[in-house]
Protein backbone atom coordinates (compact mmCIF):
# COMPACT_ATOMS: atom_id res chain seq x y z
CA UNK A 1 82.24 145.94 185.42
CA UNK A 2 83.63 144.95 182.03
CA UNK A 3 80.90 146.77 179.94
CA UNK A 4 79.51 150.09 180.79
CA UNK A 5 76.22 150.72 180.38
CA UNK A 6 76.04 152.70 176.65
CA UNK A 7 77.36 148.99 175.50
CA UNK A 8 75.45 146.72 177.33
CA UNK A 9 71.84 149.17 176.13
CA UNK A 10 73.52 148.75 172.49
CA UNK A 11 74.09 144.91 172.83
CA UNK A 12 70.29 144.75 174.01
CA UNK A 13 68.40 147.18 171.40
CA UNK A 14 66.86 145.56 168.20
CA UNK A 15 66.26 147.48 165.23
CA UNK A 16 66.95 150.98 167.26
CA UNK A 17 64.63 150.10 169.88
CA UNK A 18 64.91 148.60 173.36
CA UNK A 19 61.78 147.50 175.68
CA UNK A 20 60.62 149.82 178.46
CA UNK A 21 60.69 146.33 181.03
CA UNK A 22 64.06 145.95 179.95
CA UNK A 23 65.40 149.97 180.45
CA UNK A 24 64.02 149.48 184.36
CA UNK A 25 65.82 146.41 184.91
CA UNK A 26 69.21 147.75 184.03
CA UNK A 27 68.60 151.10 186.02
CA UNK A 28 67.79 148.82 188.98
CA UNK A 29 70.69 146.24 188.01
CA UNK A 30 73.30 148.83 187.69
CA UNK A 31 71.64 151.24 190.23
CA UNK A 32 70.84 154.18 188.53
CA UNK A 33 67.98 156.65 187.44
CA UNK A 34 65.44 155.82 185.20
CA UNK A 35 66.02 159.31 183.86
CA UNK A 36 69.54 158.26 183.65
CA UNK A 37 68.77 155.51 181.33
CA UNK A 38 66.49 158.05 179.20
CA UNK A 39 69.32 160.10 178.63
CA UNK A 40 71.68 157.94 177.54
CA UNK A 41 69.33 156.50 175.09
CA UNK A 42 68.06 159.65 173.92
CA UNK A 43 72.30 160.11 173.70
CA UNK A 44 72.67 156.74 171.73
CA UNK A 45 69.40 157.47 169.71
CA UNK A 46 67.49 154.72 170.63
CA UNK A 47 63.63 154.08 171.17
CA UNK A 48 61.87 152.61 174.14
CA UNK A 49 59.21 150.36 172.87
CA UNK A 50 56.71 147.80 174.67
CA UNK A 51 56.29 151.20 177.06
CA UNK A 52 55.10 149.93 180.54
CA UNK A 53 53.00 152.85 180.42
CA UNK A 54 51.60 152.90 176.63
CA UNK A 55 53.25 156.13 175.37
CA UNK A 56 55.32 154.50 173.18
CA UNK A 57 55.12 151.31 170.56
C-alpha cells in the first residue's frame, strides 16, 4: 500500500469532518476495526458526520 490509512482519512475529510458511510468502507477496505478507524480520527482530530446511526451531524 502506498498510503497508509492516517493519509488516505486526511485526503477524504472536508472541513474536519469525514462521513460515517465512508469511515466503514475503509475499515472494511483495509480490514480493520471500526474502533480502529475511531481512534485514529479521534488521533487526527477529525469528526464523523452523516452518522449512520444519527449521533452525530
Amino acid at each position: 500500500m502506498d498510503k497508509n490509512i492516517e493519509e488516505i482519512i486526511k485526503e477524504m475529510a472536508r472541513d474536519g469532518k469525514i462521513p460515517c458511510a465512508v469511515c466503514f468502507k475503509l475499515a472494511e477496505k483495509y480490514n480493520i476495526s471500526k474502533k480502529e478507524v475511531g481512534k485514529i480520527l479521534n488521533r487526527l482530530g477529525i469528526k464523523v458526520s452523516q452518522c449512520q446511526l444519527g449521533l452525530f451531524k
